[in-house]
C-alpha atoms as a PDB file:
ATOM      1  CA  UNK A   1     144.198  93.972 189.095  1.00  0.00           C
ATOM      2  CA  UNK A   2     140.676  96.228 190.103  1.00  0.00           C
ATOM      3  CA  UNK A   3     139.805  92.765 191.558  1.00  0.00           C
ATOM      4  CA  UNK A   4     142.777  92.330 193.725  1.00  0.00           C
ATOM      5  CA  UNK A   5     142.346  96.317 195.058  1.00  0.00           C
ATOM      6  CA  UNK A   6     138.685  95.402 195.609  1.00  0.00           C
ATOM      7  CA  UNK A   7     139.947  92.224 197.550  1.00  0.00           C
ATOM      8  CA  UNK A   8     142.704  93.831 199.699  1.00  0.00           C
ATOM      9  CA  UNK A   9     140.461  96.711 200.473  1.00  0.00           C
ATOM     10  CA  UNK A  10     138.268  94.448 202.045  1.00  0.00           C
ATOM     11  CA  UNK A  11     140.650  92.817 204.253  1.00  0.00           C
ATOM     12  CA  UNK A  12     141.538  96.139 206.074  1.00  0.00           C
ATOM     13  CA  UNK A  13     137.809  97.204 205.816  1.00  0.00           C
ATOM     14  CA  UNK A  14     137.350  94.064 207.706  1.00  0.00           C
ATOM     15  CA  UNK A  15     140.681  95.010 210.487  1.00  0.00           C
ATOM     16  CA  UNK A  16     139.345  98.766 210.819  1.00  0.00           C
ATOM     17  CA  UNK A  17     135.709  97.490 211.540  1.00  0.00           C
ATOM     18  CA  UNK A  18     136.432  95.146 213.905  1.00  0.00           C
ATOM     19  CA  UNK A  19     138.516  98.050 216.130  1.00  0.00           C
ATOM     20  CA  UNK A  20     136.284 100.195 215.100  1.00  0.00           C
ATOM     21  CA  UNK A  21     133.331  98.446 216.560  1.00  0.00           C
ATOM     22  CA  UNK A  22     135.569  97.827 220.059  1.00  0.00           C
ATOM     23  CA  UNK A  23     136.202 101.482 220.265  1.00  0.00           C
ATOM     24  CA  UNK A  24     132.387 102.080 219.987  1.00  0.00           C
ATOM     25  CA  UNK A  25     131.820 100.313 223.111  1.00  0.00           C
ATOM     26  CA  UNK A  26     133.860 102.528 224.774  1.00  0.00           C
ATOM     27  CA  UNK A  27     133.024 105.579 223.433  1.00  0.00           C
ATOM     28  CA  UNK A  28     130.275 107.232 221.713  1.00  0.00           C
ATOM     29  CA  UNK A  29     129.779 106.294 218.125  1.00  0.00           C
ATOM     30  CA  UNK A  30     129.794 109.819 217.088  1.00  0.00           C
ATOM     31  CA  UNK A  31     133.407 110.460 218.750  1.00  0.00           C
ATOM     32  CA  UNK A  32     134.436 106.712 217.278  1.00  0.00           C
ATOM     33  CA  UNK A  33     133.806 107.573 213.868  1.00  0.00           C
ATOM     34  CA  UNK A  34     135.057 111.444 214.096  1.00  0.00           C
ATOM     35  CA  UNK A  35     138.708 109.709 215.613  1.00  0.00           C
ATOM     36  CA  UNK A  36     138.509 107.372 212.837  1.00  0.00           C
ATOM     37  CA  UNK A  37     137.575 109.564 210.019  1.00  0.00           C
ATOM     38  CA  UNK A  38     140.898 112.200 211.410  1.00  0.00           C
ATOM     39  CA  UNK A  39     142.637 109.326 210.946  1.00  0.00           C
ATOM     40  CA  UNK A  40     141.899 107.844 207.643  1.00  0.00           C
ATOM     41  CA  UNK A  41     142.555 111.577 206.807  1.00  0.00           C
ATOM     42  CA  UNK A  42     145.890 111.287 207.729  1.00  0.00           C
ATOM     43  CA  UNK A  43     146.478 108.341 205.848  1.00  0.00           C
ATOM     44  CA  UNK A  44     144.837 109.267 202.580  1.00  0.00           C
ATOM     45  CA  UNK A  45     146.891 112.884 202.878  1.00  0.00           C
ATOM     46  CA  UNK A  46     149.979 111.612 202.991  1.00  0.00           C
ATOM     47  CA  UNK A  47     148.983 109.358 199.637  1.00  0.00           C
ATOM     48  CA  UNK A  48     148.232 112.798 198.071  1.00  0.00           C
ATOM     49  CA  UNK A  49     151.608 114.200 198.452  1.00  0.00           C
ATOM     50  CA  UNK A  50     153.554 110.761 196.856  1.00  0.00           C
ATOM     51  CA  UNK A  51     150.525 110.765 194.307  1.00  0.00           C
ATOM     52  CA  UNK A  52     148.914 114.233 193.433  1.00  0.00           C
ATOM     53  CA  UNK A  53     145.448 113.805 192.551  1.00  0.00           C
ATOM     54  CA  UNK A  54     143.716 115.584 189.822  1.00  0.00           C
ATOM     55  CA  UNK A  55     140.926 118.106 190.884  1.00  0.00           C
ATOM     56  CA  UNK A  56     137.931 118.869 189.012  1.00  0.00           C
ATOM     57  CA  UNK A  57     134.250 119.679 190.126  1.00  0.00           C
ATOM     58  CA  UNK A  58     133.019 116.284 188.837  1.00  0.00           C
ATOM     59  CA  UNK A  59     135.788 114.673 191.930  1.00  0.00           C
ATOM     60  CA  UNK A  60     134.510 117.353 194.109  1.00  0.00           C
ATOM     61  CA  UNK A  61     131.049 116.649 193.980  1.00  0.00           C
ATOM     62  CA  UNK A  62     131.645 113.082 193.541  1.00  0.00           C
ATOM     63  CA  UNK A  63     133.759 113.468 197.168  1.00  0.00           C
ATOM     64  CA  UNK A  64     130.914 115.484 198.519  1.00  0.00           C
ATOM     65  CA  UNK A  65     128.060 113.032 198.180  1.00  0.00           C
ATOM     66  CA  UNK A  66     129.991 110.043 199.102  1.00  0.00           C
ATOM     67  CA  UNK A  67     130.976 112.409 202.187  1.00  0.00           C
ATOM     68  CA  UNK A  68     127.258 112.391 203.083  1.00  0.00           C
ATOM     69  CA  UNK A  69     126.603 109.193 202.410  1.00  0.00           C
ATOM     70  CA  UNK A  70     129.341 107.879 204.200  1.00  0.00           C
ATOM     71  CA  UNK A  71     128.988 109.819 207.598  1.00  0.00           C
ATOM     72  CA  UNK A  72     125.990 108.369 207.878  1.00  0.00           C
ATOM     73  CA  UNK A  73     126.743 104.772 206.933  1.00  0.00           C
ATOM     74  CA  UNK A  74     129.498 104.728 209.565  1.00  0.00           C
ATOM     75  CA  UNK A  75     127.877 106.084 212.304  1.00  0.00           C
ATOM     76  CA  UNK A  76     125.077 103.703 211.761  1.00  0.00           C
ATOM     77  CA  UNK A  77     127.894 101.257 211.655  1.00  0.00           C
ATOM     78  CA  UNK A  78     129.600 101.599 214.785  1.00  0.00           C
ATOM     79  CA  UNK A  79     126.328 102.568 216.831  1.00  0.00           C
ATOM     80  CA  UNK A  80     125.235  98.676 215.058  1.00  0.00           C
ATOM     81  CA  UNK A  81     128.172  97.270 216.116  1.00  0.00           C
ATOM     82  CA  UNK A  82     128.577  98.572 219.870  1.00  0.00           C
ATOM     83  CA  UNK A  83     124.616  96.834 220.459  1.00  0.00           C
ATOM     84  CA  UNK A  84     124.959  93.569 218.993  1.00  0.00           C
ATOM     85  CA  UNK A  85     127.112  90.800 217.999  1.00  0.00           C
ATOM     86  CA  UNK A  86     129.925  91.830 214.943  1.00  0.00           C
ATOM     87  CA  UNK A  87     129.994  88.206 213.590  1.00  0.00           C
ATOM     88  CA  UNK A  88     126.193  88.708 212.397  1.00  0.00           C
ATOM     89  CA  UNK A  89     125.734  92.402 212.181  1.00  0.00           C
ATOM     90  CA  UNK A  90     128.759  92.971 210.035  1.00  0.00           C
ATOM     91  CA  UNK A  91     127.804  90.204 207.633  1.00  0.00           C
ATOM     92  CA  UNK A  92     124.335  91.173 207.586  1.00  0.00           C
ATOM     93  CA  UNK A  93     125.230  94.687 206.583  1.00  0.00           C
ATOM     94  CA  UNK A  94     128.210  93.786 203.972  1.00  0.00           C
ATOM     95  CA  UNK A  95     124.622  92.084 201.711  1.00  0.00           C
ATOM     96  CA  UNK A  96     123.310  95.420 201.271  1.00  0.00           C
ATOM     97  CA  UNK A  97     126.493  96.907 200.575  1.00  0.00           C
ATOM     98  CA  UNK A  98     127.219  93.706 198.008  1.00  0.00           C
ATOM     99  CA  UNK A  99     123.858  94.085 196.425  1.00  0.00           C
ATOM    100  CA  UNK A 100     122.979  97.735 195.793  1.00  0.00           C
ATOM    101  CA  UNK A 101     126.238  98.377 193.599  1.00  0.00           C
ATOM    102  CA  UNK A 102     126.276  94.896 191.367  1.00  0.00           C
ATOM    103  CA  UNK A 103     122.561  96.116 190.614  1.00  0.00           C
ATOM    104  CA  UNK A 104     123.557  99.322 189.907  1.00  0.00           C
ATOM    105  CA  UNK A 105     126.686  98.499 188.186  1.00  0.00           C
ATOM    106  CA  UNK A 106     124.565  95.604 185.669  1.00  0.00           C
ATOM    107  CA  UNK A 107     121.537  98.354 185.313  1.00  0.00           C
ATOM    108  CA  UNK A 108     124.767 100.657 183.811  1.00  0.00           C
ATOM    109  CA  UNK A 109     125.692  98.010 181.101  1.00  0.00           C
ATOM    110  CA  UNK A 110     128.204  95.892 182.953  1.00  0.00           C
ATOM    111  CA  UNK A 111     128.198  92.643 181.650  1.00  0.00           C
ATOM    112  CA  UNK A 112     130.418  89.676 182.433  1.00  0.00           C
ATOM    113  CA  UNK A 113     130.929  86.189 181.367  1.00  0.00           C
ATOM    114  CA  UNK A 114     129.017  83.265 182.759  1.00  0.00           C
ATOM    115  CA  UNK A 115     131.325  82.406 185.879  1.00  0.00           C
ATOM    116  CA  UNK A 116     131.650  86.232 186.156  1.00  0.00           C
ATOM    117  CA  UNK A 117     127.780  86.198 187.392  1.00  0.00           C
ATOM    118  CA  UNK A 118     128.071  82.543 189.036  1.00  0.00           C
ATOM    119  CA  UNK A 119     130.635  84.315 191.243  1.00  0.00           C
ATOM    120  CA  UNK A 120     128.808  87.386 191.994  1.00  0.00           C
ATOM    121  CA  UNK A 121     125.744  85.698 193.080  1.00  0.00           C
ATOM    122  CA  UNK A 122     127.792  83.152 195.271  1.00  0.00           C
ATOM    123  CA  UNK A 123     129.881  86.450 197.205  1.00  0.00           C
ATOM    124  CA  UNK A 124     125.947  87.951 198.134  1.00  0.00           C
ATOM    125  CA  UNK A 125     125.251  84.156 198.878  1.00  0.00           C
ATOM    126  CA  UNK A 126     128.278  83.985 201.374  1.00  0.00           C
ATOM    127  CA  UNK A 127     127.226  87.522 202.583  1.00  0.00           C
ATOM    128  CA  UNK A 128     124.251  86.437 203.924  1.00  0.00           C
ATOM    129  CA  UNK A 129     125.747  83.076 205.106  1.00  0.00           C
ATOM    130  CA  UNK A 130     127.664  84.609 207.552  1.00  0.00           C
ATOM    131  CA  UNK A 131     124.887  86.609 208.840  1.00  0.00           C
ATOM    132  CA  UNK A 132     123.405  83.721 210.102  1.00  0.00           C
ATOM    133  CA  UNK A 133     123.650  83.089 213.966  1.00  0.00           C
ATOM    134  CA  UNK A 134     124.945  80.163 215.906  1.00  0.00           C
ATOM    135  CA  UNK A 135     122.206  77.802 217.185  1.00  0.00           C
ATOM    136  CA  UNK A 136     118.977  78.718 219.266  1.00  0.00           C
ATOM    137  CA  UNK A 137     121.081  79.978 221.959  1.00  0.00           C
ATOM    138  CA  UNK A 138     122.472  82.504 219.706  1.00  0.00           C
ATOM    139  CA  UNK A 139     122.107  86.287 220.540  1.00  0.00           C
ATOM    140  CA  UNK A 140     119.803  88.328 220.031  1.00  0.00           C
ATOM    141  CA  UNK A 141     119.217  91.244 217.147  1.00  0.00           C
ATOM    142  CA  UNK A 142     117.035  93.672 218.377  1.00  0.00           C
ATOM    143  CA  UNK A 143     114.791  96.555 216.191  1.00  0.00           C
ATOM    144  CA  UNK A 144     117.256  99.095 216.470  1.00  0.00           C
ATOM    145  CA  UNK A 145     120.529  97.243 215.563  1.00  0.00           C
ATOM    146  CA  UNK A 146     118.810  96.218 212.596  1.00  0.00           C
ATOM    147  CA  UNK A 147     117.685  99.633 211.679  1.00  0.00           C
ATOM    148  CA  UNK A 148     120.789 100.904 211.928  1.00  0.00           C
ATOM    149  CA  UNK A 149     122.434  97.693 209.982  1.00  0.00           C
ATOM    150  CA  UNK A 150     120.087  98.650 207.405  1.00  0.00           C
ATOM    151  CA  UNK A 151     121.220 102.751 207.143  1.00  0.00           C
ATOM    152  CA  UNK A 152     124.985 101.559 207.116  1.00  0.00           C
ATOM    153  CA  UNK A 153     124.595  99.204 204.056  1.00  0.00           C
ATOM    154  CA  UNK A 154     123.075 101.656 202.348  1.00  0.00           C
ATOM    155  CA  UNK A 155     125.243 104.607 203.447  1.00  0.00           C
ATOM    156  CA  UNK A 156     128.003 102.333 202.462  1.00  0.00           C
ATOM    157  CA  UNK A 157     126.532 101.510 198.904  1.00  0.00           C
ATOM    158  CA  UNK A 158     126.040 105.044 198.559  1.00  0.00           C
ATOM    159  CA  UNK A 159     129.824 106.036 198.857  1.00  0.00           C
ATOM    160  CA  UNK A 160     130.808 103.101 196.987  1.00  0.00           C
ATOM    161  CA  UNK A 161     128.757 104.046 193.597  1.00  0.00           C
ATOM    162  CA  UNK A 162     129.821 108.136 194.445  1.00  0.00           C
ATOM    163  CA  UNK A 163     133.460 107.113 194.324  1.00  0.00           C
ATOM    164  CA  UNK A 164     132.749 104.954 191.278  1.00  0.00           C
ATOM    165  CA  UNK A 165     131.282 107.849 189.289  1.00  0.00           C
ATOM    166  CA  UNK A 166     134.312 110.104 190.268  1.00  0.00           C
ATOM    167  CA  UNK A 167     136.785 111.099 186.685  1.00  0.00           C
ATOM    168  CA  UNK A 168     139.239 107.939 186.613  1.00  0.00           C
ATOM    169  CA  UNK A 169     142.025 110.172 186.808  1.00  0.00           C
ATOM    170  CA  UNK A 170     141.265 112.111 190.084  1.00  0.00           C
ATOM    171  CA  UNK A 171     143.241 109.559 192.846  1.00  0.00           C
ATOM    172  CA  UNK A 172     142.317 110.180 196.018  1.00  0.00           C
ATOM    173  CA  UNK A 173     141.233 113.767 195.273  1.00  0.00           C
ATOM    174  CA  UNK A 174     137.330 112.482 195.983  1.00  0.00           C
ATOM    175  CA  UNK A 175     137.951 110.672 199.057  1.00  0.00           C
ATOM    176  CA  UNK A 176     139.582 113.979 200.646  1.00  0.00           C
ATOM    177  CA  UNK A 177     136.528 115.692 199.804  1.00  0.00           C
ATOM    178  CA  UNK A 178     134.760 112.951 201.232  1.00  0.00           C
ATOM    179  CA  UNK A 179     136.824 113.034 204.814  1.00  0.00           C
ATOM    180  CA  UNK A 180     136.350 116.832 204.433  1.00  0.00           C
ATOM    181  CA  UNK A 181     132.676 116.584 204.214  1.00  0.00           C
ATOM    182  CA  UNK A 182     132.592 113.777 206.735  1.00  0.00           C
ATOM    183  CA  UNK A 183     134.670 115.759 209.523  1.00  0.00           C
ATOM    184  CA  UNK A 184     132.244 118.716 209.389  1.00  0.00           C
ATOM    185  CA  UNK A 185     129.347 116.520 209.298  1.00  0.00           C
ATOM    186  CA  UNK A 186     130.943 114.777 212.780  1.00  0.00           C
ATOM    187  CA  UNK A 187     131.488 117.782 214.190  1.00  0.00           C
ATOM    188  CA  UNK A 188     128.089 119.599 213.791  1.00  0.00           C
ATOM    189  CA  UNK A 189     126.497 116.987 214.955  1.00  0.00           C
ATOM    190  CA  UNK A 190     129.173 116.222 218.073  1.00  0.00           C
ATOM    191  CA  UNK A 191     128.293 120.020 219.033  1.00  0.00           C
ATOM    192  CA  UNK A 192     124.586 119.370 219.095  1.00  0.00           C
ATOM    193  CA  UNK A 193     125.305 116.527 221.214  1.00  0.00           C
ATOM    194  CA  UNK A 194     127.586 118.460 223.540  1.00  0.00           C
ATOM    195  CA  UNK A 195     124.330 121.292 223.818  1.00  0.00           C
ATOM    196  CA  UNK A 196     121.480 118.549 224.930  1.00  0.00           C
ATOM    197  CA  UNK A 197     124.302 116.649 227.176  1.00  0.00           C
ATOM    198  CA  UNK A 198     124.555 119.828 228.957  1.00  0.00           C
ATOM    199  CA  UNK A 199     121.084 120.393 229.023  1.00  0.00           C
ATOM    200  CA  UNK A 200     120.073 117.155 230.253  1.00  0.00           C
ATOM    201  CA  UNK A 201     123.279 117.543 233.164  1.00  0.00           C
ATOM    202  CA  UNK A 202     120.999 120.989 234.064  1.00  0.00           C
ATOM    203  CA  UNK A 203     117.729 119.075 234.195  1.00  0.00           C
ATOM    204  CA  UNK A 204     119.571 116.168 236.977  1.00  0.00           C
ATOM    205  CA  UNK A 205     120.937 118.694 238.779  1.00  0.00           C
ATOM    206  CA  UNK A 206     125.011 118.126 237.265  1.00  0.00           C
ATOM    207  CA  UNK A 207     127.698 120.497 236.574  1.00  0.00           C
ATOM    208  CA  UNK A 208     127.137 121.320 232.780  1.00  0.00           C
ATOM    209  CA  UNK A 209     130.680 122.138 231.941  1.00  0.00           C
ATOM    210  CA  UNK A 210     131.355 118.672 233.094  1.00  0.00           C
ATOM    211  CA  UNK A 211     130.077 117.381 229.962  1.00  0.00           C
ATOM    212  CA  UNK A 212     132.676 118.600 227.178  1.00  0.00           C
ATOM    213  CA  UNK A 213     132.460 118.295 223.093  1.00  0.00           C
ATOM    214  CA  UNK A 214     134.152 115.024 223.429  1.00  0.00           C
ATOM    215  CA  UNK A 215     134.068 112.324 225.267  1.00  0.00           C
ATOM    216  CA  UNK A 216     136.923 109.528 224.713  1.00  0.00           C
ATOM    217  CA  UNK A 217     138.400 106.910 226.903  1.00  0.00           C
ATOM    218  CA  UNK A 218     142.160 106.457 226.322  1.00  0.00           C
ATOM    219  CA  UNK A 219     141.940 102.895 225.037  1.00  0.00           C
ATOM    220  CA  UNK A 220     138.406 103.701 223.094  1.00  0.00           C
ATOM    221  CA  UNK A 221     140.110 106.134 220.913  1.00  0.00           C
ATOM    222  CA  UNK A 222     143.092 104.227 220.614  1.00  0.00           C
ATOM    223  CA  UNK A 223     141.145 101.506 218.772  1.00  0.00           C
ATOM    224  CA  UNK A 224     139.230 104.466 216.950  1.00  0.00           C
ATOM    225  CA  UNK A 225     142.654 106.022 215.693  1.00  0.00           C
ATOM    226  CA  UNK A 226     143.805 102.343 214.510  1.00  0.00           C
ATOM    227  CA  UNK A 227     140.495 101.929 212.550  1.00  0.00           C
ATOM    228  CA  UNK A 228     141.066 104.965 210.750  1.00  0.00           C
ATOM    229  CA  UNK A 229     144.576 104.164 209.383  1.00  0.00           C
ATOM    230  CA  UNK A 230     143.114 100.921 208.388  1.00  0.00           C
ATOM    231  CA  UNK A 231     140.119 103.013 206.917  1.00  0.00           C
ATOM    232  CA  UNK A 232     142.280 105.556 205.604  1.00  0.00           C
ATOM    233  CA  UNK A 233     144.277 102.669 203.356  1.00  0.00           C
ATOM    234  CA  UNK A 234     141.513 100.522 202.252  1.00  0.00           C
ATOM    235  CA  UNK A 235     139.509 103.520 201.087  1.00  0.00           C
ATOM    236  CA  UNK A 236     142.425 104.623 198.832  1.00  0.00           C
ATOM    237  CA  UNK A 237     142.898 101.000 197.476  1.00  0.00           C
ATOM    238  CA  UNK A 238     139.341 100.511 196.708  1.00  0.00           C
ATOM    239  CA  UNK A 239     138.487 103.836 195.055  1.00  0.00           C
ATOM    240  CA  UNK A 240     141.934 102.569 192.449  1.00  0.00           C
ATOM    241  CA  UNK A 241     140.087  99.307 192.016  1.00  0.00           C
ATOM    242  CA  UNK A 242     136.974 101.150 191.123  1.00  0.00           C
ATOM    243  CA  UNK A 243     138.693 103.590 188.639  1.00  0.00           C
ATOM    244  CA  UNK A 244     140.256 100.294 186.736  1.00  0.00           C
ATOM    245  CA  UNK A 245     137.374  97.902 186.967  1.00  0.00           C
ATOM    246  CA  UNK A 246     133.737  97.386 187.526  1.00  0.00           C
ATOM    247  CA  UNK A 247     131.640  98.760 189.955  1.00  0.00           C
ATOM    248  CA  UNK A 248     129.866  95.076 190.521  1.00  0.00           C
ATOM    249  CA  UNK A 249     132.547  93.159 190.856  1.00  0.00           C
ATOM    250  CA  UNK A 250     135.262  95.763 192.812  1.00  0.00           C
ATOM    251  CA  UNK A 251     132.014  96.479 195.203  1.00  0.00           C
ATOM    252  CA  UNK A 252     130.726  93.109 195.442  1.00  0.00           C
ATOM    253  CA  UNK A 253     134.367  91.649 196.351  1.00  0.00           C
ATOM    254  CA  UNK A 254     134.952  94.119 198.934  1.00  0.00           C
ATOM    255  CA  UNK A 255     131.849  93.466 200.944  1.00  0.00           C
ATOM    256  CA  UNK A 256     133.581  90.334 201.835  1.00  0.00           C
ATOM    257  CA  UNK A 257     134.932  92.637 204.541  1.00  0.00           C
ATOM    258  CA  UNK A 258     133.059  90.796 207.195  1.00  0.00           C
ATOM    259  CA  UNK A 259     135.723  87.693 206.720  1.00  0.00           C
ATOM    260  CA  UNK A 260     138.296  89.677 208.403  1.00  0.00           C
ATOM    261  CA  UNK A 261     135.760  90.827 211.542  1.00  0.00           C
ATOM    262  CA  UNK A 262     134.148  87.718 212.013  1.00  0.00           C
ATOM    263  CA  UNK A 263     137.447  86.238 212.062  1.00  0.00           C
ATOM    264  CA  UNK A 264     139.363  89.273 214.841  1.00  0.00           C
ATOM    265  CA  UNK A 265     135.838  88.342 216.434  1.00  0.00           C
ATOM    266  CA  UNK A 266     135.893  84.716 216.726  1.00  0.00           C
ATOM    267  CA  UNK A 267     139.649  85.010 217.782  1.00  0.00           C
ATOM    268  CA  UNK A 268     139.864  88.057 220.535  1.00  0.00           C
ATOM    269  CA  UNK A 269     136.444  87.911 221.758  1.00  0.00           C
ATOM    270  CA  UNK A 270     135.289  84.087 221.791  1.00  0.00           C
ATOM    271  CA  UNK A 271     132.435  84.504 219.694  1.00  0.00           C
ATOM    272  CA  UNK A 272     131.654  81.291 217.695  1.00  0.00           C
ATOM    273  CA  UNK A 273     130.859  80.471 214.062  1.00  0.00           C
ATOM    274  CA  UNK A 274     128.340  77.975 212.846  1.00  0.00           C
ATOM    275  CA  UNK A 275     128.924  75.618 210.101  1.00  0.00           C
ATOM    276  CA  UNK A 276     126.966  77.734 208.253  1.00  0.00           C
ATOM    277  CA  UNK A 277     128.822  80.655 208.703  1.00  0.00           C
ATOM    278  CA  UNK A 278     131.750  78.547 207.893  1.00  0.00           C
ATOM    279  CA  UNK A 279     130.328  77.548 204.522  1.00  0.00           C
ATOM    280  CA  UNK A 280     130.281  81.011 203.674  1.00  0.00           C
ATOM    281  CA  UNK A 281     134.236  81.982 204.466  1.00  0.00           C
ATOM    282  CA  UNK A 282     134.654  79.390 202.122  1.00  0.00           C
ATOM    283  CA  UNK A 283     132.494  79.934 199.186  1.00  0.00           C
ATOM    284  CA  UNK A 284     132.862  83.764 199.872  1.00  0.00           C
ATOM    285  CA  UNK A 285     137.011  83.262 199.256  1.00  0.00           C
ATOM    286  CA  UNK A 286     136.459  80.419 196.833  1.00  0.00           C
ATOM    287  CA  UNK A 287     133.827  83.233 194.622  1.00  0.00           C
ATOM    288  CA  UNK A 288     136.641  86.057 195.453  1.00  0.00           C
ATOM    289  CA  UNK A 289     139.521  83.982 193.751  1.00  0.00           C
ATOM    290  CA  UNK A 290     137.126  82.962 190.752  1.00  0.00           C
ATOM    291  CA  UNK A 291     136.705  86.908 190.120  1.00  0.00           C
ATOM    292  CA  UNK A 292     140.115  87.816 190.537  1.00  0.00           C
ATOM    293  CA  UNK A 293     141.847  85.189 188.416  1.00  0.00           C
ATOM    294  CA  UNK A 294     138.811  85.756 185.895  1.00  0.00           C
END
């Protein structure tokens, strides 16, 4: 059962990325992820009403670093995916989030049968599959996308083994501390932003008050308000999955998250797959029904 929540977190992961990343090349990635965030909020609120979660300071600290850890991870995330193709950079980033937690979930004392491991390794495998681009002609990654690809993964690995460590029995009661934490971290920063647009619009000559706290395009935040419902949903499902199972193999499964992007990707906005990438939507579902069934 953690396997399937670790699975079907994934595929909305994959959804909310994919309109997440459209909405961040609208708008700013700081106002995409803010939009999104309020609206995972929403989501993972109204779970807390049907379900009440159980409080504690070990959920509340838990919720606090993965707050931290996951501001940063999807900023990085949507600033990666507004400069570069999704159908590598998403990929690329779901190995680091696949790899950190199995390692830290083994180094704990997980252990597994033989297939168990087969299947792990194969999921990274696939990971890194579909990070691989089309032909010669394919497009470019430059410096900074992979930078930022880099901070995500980790940023995401980080909330991932945060949540983990939260009591079993606190629900959702860490990931509202998280969205908490992440909110105020959005909107600190969005205020900075605000102060050295204005300054700059002073420098050229511009009407400061021209240049608000926010900046959002109708459509831009539409697409960031229907990544956050998806975000809100998947979050919810996979910290279950990591209060029933293991932290390797709930992790590992849902950083097959890129299937669903590359996929919205290849079908909305005409980017193509290799056969490569192919091979790896197939041994990355093939490895995800080995671990579930397990």
């Amino acid at each position: 059962m953690a396997a399937l929540f670790g699975l079907l977190s994934a595929v909305l992961y994959g959804s909310s990325d994919f309109f997440g990343g459209l909405a961040a090349r609208r708008i700013p990635a700081l106002e995409t992820s803010l939009v999104a965030f309020a609206g995972a909020a929403v989501v993972v609120l109204g779970i807390a009403v049907v379900v009440p979660p159980e409080w504690s300071s070990a959920a509340v600290i838990c919720g606090a670093i993965a707050g931290l850890s996951g501001a940063i991870g999807q900023w990085a995330f949507y600033a990666c995916l507004a400069i570069g193709p999704m159908s590598v950079l998403s990929p690329a980033v779901a190995m680091i989030y696949a790899i950190v937690p199995a390692v830290v979930g083994i180094a704990g004392g997980e252990r597994f049968a033989p297939i168990g491991y087969a299947a792990l390794v194969a999921v990274v495998v696939a990971a890194v599959l579909l990070a691989v681009p089309r032909g010669a002609g394919a497009t470019r990654i430059g410096p900074r996308a992979l930078l930022l690809g880099l901070v995500a993964g980790l940023g995401f690995a980080g909330w991932v083994i945060a949540i983990d460590a939260a009591p079993d029995d606190s629900g959702v009661a860490p990931v509202l501390v998280d969205y908490g934490v992440s909110l105020v971290v959005y909107l600190a920063l969005l205020v900075v932003t605000m102060l050295r647009r204005r300054r700059s619009a002073r420098r050229a000559g511009l009407d400061p008050a021209a240049f608000g706290l926010v900046q959002l395009e109708r459509r831009g935040a539409g697409y960031a308000a229907i990544a956050g419902l998806q975000m809100g949903a998947a979050n919810a499902l996979l910290a279950t999955g990591l209060h029933l199972g293991d932290l390797a193999i709930v992790g590992v499964l849902n950083a097959l998250y890129p299937l669903g992007t590359v996929l919205l990707a290849l079908a909305l906005l005409g980017e193509r797959l290799s056969r490569v990438q192919v091979l790896g939507i197939v041994l990355g579902l093939a490895a995800a029904t080995v671990l579930v069934l397990r």
